[in-house]
PDB file of N, CA and C in Angstrom:
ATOM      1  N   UNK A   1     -29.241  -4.005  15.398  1.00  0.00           N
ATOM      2  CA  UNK A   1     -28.380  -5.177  15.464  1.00  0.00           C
ATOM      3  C   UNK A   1     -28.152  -5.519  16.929  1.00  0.00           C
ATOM      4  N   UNK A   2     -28.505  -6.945  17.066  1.00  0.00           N
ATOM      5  CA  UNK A   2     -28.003  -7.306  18.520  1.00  0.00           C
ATOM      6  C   UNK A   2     -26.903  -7.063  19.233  1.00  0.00           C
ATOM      7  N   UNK A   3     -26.841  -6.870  20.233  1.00  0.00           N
ATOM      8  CA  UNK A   3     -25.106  -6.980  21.068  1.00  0.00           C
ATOM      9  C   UNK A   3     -24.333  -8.034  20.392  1.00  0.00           C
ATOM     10  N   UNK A   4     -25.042  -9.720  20.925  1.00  0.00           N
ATOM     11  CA  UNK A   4     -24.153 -10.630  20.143  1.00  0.00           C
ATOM     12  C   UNK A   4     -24.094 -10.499  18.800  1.00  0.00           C
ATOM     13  N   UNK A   5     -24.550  -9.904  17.740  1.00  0.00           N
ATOM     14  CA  UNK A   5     -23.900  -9.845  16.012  1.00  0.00           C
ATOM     15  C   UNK A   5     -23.129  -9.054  16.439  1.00  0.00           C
ATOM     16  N   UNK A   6     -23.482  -7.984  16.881  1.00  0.00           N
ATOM     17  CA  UNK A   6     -22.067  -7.341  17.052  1.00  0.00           C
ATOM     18  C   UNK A   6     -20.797  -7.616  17.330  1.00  0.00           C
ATOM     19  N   UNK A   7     -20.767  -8.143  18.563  1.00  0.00           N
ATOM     20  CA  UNK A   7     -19.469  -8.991  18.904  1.00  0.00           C
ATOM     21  C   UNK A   7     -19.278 -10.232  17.938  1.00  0.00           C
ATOM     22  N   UNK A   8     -20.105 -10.950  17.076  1.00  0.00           N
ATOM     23  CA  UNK A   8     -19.611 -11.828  16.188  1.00  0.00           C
ATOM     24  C   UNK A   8     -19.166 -11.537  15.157  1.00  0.00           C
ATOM     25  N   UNK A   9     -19.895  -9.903  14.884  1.00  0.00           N
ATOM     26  CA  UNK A   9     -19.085  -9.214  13.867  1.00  0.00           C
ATOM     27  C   UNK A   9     -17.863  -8.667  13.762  1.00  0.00           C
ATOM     28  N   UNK A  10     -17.318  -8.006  15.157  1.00  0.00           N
ATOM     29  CA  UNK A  10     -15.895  -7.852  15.603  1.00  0.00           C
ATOM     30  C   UNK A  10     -14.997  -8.986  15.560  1.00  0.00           C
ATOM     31  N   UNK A  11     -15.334 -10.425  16.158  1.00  0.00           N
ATOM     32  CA  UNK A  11     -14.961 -11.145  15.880  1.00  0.00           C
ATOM     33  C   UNK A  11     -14.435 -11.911  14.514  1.00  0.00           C
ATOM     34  N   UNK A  12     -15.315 -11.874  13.678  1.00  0.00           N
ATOM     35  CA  UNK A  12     -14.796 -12.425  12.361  1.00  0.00           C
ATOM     36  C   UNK A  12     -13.858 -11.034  11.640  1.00  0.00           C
ATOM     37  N   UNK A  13     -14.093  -9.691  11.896  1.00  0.00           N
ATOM     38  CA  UNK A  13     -13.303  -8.633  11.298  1.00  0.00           C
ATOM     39  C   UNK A  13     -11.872  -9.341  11.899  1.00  0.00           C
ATOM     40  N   UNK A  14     -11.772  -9.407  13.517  1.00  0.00           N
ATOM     41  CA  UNK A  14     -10.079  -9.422  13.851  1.00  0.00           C
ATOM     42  C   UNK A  14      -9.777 -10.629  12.951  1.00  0.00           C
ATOM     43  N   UNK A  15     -10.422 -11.735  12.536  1.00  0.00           N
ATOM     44  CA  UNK A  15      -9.754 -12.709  12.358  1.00  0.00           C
ATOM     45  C   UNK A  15      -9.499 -11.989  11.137  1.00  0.00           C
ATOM     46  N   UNK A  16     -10.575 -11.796  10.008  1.00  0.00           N
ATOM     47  CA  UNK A  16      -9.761 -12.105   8.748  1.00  0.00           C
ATOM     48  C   UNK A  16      -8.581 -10.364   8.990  1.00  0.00           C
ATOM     49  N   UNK A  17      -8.409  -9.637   9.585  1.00  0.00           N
ATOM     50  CA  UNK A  17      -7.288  -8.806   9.707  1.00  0.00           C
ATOM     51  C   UNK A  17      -6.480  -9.545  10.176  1.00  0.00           C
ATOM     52  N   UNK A  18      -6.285 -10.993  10.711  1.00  0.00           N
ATOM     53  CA  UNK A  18      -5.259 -11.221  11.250  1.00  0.00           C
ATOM     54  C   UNK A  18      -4.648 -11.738   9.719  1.00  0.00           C
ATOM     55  N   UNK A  19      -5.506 -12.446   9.303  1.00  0.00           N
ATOM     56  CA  UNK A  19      -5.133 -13.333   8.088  1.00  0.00           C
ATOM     57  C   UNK A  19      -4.855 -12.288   6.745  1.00  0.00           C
ATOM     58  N   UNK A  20      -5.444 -11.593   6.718  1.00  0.00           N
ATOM     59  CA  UNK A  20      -4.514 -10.098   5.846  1.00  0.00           C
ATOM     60  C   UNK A  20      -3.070  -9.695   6.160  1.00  0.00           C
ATOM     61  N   UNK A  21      -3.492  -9.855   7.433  1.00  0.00           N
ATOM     62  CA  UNK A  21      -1.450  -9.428   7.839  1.00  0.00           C
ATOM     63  C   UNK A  21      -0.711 -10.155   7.901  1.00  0.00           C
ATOM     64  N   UNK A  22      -1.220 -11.718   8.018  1.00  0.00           N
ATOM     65  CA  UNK A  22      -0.173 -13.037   7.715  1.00  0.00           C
ATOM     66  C   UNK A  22      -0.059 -13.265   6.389  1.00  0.00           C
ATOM     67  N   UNK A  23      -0.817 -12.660   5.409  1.00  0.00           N
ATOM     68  CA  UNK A  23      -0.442 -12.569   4.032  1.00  0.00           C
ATOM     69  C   UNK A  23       0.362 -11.070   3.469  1.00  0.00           C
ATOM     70  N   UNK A  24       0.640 -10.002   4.389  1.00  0.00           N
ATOM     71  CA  UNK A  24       1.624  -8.951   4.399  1.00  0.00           C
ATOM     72  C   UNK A  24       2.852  -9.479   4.971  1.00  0.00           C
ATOM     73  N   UNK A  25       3.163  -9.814   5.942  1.00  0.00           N
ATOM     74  CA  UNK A  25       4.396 -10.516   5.943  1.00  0.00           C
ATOM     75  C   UNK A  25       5.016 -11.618   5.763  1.00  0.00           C
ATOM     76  N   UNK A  26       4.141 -12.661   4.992  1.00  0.00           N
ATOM     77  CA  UNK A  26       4.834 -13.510   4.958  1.00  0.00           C
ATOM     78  C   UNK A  26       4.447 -15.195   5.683  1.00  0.00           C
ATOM     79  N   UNK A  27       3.760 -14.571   7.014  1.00  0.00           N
ATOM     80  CA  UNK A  27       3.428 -15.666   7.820  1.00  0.00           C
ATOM     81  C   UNK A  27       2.363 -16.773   7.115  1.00  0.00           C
ATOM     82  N   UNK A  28       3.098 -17.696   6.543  1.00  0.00           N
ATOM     83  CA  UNK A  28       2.368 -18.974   6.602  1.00  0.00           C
ATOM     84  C   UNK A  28       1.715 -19.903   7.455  1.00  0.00           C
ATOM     85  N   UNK A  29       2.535 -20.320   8.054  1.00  0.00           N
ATOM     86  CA  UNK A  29       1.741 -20.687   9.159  1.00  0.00           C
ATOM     87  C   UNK A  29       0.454 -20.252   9.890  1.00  0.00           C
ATOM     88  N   UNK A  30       0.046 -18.816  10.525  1.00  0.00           N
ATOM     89  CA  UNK A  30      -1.283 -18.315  10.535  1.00  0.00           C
ATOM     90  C   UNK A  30      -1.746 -18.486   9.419  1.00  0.00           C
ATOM     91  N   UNK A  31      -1.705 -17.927   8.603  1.00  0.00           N
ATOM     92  CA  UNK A  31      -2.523 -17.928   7.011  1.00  0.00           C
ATOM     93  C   UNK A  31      -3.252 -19.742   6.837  1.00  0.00           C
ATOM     94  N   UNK A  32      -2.364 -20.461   7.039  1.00  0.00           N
ATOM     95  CA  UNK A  32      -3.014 -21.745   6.668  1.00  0.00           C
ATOM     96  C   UNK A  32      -3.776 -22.066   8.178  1.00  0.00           C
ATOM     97  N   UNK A  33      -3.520 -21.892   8.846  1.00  0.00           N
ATOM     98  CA  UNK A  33      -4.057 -21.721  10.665  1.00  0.00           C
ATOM     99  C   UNK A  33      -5.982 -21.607  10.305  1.00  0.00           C
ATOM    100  N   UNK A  34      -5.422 -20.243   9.514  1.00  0.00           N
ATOM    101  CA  UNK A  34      -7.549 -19.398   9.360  1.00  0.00           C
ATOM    102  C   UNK A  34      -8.244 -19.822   8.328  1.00  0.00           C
ATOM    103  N   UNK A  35      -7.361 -20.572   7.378  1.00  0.00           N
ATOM    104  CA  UNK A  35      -7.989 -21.359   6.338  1.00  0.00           C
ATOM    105  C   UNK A  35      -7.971 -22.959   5.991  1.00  0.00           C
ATOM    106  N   UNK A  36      -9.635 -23.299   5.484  1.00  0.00           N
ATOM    107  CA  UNK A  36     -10.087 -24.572   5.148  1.00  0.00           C
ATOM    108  C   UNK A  36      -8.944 -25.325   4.758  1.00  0.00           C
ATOM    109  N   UNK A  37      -8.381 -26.398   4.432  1.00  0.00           N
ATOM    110  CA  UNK A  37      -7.648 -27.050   3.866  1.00  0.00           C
ATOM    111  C   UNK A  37      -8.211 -27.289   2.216  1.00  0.00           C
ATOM    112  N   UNK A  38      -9.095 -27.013   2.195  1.00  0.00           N
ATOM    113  CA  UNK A  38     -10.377 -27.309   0.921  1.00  0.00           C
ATOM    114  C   UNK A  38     -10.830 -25.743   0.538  1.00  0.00           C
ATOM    115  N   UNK A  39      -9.967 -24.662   0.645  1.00  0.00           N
ATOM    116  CA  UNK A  39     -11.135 -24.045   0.547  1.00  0.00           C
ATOM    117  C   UNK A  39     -10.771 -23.796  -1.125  1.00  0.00           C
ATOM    118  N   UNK A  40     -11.704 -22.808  -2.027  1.00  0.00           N
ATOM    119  CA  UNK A  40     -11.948 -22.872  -3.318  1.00  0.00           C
ATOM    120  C   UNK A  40     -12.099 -21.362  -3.233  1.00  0.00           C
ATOM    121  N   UNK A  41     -11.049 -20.731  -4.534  1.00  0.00           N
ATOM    122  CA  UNK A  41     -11.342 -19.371  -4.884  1.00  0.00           C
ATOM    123  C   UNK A  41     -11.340 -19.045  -6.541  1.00  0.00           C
ATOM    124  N   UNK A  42     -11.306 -18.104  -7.175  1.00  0.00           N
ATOM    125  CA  UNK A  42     -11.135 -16.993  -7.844  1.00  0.00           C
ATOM    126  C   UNK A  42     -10.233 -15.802  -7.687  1.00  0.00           C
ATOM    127  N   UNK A  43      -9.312 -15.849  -7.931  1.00  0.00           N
ATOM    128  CA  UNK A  43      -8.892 -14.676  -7.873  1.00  0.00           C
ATOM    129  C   UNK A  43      -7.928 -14.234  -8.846  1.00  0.00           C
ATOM    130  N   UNK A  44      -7.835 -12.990  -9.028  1.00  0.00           N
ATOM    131  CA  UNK A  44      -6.907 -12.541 -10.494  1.00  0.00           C
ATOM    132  C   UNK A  44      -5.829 -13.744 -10.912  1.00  0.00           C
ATOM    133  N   UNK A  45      -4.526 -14.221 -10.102  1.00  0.00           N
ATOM    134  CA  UNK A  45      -4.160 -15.096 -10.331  1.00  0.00           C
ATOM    135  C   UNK A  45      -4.367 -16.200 -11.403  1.00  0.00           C
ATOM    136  N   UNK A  46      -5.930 -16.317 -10.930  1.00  0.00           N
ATOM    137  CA  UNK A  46      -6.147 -18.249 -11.510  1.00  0.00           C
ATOM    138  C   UNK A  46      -6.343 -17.710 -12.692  1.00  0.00           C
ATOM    139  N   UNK A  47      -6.951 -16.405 -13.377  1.00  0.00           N
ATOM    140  CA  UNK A  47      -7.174 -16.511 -14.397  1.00  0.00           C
ATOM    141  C   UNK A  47      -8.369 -16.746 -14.802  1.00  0.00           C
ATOM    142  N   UNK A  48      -9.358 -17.198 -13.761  1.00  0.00           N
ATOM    143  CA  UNK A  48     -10.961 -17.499 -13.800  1.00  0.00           C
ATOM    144  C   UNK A  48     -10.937 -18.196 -13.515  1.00  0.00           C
ATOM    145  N   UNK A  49     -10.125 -19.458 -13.320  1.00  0.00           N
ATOM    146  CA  UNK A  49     -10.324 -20.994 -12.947  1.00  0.00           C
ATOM    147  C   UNK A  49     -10.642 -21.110 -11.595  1.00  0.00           C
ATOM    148  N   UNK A  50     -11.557 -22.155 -10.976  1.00  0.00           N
ATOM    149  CA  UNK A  50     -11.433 -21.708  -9.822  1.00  0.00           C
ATOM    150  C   UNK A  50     -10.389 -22.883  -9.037  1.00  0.00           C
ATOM    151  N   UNK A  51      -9.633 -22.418  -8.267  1.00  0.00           N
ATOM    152  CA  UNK A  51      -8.094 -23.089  -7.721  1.00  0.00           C
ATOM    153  C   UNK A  51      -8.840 -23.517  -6.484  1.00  0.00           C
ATOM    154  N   UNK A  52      -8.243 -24.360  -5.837  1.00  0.00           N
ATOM    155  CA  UNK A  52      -8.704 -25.820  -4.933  1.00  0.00           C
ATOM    156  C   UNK A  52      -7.709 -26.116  -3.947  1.00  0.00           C
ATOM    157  N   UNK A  53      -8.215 -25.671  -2.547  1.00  0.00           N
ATOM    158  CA  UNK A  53      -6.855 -26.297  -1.663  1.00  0.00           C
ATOM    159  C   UNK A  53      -5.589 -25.232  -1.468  1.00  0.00           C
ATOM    160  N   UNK A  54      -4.720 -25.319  -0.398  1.00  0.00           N
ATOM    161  CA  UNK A  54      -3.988 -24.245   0.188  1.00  0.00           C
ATOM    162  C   UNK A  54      -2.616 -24.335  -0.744  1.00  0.00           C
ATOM    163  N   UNK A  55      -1.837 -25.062  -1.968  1.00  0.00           N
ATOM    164  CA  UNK A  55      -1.331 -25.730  -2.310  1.00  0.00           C
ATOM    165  C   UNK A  55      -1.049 -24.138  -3.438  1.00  0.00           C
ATOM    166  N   UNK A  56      -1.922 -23.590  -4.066  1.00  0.00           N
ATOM    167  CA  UNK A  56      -2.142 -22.049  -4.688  1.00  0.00           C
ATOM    168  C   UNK A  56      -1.328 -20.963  -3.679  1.00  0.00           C
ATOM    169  N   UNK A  57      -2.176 -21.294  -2.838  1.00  0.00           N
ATOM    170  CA  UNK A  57      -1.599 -20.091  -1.962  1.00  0.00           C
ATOM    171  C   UNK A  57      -0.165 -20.292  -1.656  1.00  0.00           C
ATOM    172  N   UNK A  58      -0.074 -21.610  -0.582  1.00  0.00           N
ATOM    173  CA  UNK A  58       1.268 -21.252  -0.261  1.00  0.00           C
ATOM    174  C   UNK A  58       2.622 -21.309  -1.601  1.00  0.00           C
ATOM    175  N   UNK A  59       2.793 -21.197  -2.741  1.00  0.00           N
ATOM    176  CA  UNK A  59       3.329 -21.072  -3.719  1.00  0.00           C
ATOM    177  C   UNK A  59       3.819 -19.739  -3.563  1.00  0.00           C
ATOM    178  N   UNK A  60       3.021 -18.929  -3.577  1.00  0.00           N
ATOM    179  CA  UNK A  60       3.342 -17.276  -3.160  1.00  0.00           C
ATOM    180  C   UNK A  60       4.119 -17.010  -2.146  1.00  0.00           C
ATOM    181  N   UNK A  61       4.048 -17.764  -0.876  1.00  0.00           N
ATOM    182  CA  UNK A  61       4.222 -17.452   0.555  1.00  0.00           C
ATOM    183  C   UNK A  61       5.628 -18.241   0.246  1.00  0.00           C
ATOM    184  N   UNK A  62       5.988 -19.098  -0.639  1.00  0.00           N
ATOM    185  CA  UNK A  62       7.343 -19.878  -0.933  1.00  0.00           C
ATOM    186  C   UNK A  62       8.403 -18.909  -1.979  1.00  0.00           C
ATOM    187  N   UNK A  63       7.522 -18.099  -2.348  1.00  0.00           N
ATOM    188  CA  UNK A  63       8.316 -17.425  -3.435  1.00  0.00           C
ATOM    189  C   UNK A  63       9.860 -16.331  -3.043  1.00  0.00           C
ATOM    190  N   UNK A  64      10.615 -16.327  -3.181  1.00  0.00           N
ATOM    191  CA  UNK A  64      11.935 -15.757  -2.604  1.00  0.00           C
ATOM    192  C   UNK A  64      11.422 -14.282  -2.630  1.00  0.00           C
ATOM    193  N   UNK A  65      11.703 -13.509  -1.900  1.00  0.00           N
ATOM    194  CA  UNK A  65      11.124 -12.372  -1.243  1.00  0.00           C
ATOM    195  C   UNK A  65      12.544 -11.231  -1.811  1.00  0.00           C
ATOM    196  N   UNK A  66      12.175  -9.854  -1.795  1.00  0.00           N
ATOM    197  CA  UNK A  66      12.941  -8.875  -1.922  1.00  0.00           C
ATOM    198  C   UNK A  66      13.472  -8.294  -0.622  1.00  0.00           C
ATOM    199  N   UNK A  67      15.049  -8.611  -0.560  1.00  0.00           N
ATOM    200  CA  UNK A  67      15.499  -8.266   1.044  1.00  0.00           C
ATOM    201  C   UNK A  67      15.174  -6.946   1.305  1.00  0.00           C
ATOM    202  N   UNK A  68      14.975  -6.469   0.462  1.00  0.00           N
ATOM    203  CA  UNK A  68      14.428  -4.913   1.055  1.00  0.00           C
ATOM    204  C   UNK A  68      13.220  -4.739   1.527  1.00  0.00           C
ATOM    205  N   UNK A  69      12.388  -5.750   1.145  1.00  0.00           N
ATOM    206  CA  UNK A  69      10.621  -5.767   1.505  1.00  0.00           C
ATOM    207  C   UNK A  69      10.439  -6.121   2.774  1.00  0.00           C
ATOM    208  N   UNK A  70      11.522  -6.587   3.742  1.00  0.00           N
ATOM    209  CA  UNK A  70      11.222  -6.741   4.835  1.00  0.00           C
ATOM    210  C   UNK A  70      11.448  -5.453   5.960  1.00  0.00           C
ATOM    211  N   UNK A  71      12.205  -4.514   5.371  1.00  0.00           N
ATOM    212  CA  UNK A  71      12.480  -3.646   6.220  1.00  0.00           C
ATOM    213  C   UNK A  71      11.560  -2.311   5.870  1.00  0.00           C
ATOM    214  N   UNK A  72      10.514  -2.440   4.595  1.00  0.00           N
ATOM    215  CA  UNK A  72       9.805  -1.780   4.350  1.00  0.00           C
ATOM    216  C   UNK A  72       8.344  -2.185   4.876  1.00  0.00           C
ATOM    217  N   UNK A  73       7.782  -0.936   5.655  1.00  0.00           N
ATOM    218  CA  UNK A  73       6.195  -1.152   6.243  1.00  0.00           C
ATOM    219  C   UNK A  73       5.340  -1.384   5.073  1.00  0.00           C
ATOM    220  N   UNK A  74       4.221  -2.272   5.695  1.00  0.00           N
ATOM    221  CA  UNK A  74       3.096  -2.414   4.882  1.00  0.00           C
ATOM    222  C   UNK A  74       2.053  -2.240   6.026  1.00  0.00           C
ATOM    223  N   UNK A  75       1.205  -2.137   5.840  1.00  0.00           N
ATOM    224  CA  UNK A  75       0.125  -1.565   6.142  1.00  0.00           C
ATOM    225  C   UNK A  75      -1.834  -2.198   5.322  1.00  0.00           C
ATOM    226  N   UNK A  76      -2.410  -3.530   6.038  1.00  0.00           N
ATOM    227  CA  UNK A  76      -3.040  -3.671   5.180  1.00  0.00           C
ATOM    228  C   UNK A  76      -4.826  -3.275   6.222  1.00  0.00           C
ATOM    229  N   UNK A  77      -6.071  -2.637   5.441  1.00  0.00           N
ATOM    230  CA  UNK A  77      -7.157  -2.639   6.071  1.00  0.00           C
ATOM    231  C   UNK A  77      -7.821  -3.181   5.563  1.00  0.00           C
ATOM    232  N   UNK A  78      -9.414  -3.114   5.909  1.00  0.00           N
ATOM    233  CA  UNK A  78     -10.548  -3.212   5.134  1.00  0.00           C
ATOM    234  C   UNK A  78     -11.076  -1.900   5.277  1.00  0.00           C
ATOM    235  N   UNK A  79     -11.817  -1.331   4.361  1.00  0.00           N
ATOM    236  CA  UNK A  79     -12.725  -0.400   4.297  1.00  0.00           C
ATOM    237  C   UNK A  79     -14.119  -1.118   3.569  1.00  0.00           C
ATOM    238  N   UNK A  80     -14.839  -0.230   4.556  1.00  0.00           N
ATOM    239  CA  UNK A  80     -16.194  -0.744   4.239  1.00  0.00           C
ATOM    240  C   UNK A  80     -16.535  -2.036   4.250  1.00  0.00           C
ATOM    241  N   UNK A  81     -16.349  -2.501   5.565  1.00  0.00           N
ATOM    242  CA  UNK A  81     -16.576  -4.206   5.325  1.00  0.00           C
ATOM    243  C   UNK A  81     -17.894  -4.377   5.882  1.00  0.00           C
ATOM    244  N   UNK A  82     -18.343  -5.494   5.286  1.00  0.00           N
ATOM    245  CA  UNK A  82     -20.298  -5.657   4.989  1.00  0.00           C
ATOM    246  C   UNK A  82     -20.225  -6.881   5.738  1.00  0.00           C
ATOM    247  N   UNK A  83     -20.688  -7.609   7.025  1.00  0.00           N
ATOM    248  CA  UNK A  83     -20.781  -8.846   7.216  1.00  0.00           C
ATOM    249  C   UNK A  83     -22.154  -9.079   6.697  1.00  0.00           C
ATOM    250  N   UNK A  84     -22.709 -10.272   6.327  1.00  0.00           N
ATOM    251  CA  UNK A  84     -24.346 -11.183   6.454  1.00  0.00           C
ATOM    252  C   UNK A  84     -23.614 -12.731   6.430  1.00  0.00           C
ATOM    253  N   UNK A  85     -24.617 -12.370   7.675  1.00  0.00           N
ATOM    254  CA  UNK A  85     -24.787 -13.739   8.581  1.00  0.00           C
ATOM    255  C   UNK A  85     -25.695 -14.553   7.148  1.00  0.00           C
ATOM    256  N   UNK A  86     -25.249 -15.640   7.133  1.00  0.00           N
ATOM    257  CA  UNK A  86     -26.215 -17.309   6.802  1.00  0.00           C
ATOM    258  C   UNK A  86     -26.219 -18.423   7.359  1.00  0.00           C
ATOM    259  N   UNK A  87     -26.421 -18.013   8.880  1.00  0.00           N
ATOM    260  CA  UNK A  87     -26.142 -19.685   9.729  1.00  0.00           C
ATOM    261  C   UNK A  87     -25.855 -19.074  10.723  1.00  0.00           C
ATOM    262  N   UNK A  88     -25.718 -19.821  11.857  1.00  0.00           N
ATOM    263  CA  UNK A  88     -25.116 -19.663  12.761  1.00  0.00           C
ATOM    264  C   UNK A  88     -24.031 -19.727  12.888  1.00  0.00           C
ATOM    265  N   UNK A  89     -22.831 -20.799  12.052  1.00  0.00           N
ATOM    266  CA  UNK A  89     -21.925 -20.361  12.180  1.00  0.00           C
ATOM    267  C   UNK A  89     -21.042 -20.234  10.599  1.00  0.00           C
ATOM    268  N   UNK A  90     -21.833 -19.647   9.872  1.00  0.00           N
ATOM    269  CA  UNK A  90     -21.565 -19.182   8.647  1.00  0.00           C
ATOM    270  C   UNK A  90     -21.848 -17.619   7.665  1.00  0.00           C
ATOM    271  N   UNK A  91     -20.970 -17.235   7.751  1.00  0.00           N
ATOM    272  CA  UNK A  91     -21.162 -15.428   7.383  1.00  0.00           C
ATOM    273  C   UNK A  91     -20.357 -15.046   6.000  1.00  0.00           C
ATOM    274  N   UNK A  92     -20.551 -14.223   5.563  1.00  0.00           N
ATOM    275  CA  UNK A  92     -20.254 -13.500   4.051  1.00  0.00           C
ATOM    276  C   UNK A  92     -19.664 -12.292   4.034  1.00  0.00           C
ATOM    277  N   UNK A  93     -18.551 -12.014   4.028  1.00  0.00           N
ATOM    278  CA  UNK A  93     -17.872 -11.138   4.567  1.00  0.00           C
ATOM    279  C   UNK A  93     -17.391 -10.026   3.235  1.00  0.00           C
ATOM    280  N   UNK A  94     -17.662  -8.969   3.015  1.00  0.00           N
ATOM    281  CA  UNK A  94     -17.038  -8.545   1.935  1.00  0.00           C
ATOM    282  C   UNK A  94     -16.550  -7.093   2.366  1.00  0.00           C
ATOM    283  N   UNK A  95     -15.574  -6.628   1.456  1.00  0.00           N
ATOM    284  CA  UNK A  95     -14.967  -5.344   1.820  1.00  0.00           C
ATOM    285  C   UNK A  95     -14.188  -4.528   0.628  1.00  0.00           C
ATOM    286  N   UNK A  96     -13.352  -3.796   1.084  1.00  0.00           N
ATOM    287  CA  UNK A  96     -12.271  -3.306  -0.262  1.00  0.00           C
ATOM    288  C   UNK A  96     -11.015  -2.914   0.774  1.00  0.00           C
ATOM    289  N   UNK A  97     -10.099  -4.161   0.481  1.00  0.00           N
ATOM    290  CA  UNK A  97      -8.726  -4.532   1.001  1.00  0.00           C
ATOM    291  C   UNK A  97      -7.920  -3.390   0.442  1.00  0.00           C
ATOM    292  N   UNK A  98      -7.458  -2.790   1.172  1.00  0.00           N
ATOM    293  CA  UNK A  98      -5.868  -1.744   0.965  1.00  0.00           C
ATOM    294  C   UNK A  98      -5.163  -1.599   1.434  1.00  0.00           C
ATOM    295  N   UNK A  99      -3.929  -1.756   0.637  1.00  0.00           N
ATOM    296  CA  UNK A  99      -2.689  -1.739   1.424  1.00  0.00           C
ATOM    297  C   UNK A  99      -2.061  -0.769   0.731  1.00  0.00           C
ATOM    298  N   UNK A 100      -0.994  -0.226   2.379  1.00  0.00           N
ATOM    299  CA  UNK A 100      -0.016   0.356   2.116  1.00  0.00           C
ATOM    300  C   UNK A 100       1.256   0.098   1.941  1.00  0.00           C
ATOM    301  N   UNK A 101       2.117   0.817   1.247  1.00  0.00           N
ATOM    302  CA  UNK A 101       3.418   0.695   1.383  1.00  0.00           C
ATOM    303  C   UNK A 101       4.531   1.845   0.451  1.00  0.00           C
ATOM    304  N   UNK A 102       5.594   1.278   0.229  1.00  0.00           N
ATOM    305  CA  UNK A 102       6.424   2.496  -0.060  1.00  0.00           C
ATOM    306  C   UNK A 102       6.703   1.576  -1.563  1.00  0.00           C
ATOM    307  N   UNK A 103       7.058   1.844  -2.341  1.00  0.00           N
ATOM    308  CA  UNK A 103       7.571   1.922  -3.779  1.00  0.00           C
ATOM    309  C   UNK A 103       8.414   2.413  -4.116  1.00  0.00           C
ATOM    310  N   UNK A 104       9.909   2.453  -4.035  1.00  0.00           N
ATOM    311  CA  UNK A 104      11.384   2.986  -4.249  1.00  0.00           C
ATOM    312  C   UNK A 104      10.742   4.448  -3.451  1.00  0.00           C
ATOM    313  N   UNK A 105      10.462   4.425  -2.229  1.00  0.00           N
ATOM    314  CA  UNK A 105      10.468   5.830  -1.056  1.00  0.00           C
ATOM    315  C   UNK A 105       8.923   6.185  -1.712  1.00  0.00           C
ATOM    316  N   UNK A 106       8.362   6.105  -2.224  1.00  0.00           N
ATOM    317  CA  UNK A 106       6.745   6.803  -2.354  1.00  0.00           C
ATOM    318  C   UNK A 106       6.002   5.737  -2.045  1.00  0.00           C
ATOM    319  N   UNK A 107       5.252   6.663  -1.171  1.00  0.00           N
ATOM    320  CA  UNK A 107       4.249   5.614  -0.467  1.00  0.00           C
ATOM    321  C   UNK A 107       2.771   5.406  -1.600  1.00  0.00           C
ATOM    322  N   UNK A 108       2.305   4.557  -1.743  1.00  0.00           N
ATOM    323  CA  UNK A 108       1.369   4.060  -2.343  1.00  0.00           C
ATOM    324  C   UNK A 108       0.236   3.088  -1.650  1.00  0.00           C
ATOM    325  N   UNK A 109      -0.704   3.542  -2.286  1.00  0.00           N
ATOM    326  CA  UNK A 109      -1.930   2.393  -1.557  1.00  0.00           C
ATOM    327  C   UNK A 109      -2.577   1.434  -3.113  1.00  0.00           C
ATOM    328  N   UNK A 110      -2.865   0.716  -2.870  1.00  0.00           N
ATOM    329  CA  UNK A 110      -3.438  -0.750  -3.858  1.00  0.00           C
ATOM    330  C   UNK A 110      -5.134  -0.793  -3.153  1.00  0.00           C
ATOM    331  N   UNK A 111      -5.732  -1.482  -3.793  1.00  0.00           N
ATOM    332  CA  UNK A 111      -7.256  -1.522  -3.523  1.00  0.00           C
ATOM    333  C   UNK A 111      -7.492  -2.628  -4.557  1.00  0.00           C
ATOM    334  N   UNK A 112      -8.377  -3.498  -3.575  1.00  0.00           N
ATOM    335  CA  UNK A 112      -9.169  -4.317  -4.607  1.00  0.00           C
ATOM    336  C   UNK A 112      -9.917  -4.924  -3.288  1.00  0.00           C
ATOM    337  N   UNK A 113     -11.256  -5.582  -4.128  1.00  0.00           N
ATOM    338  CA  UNK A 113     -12.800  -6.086  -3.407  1.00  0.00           C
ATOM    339  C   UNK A 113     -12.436  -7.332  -3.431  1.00  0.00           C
ATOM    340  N   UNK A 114     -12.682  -7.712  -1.734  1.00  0.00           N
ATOM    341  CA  UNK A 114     -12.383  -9.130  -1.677  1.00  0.00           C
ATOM    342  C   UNK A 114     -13.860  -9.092  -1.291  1.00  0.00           C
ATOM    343  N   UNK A 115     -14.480 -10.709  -1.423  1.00  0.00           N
ATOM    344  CA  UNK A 115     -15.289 -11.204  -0.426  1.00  0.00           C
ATOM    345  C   UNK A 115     -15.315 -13.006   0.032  1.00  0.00           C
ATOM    346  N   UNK A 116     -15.135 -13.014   1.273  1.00  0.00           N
ATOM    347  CA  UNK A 116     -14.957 -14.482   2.203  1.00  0.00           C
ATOM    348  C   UNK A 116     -16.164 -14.909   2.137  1.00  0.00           C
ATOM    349  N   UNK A 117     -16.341 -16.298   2.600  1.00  0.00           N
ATOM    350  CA  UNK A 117     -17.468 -17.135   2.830  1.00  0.00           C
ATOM    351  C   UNK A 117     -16.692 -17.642   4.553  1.00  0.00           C
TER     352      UNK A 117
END
């Protein structure tokens, strides 16, 4: 692998970690910052349908929060993340997202396979 994939590969990792952790705390603003205005997913949520536009998401990010969830750490990674390039400036990013956190004092981790376009 070239120097530059490399560094384009570091590059797209920090971003979508940034955008993992603006969806651990809360931050809307970044979150809609790293994403399409258009973009189109799947995910457990829809139910199979596929949902359209940031309008899904931020619903969640509006939802009244547990005052205790803010003073509790989370902790989110990727493991095993796979970039392929299709373009120059278009890549396929997949991994298995986990997060940490505590659950009435026990810490717990969650896992599930995302993959970006």
């Amino acid at each position: 692998m070239s120097s530059d994939l490399k560094s384009l590969d570091q590059a797209l990792l920090s971003l979508n970690q940034t955008l993992l952790e603006s969806v651990a705390c809360g931050d809307w603003d970044t979150y809609a910052s790293l994403c399409s205005t258009d973009l189109t997913c799947f995910e457990a949520e829809t139910n199979g349908v596929l949902a359209e536009g940031l309008p899904f998401h931020k619903f969640y990010f509006e939802l009244p929060g547990d005052p205790q969830a803010s003073a509790t750490p989370v902790q989110v990674s990727m493991a095993r993340p796979h970039t392929r390039w299709i373009g120059p400036d278009a890549a396929i990013l997949s991994y298995t997202r986990l997060t940490q956190k505590l659950s009435n004092g026990v810490p717990i981790t969650a896992s599930c396979c995302e993959t970006r376009v």
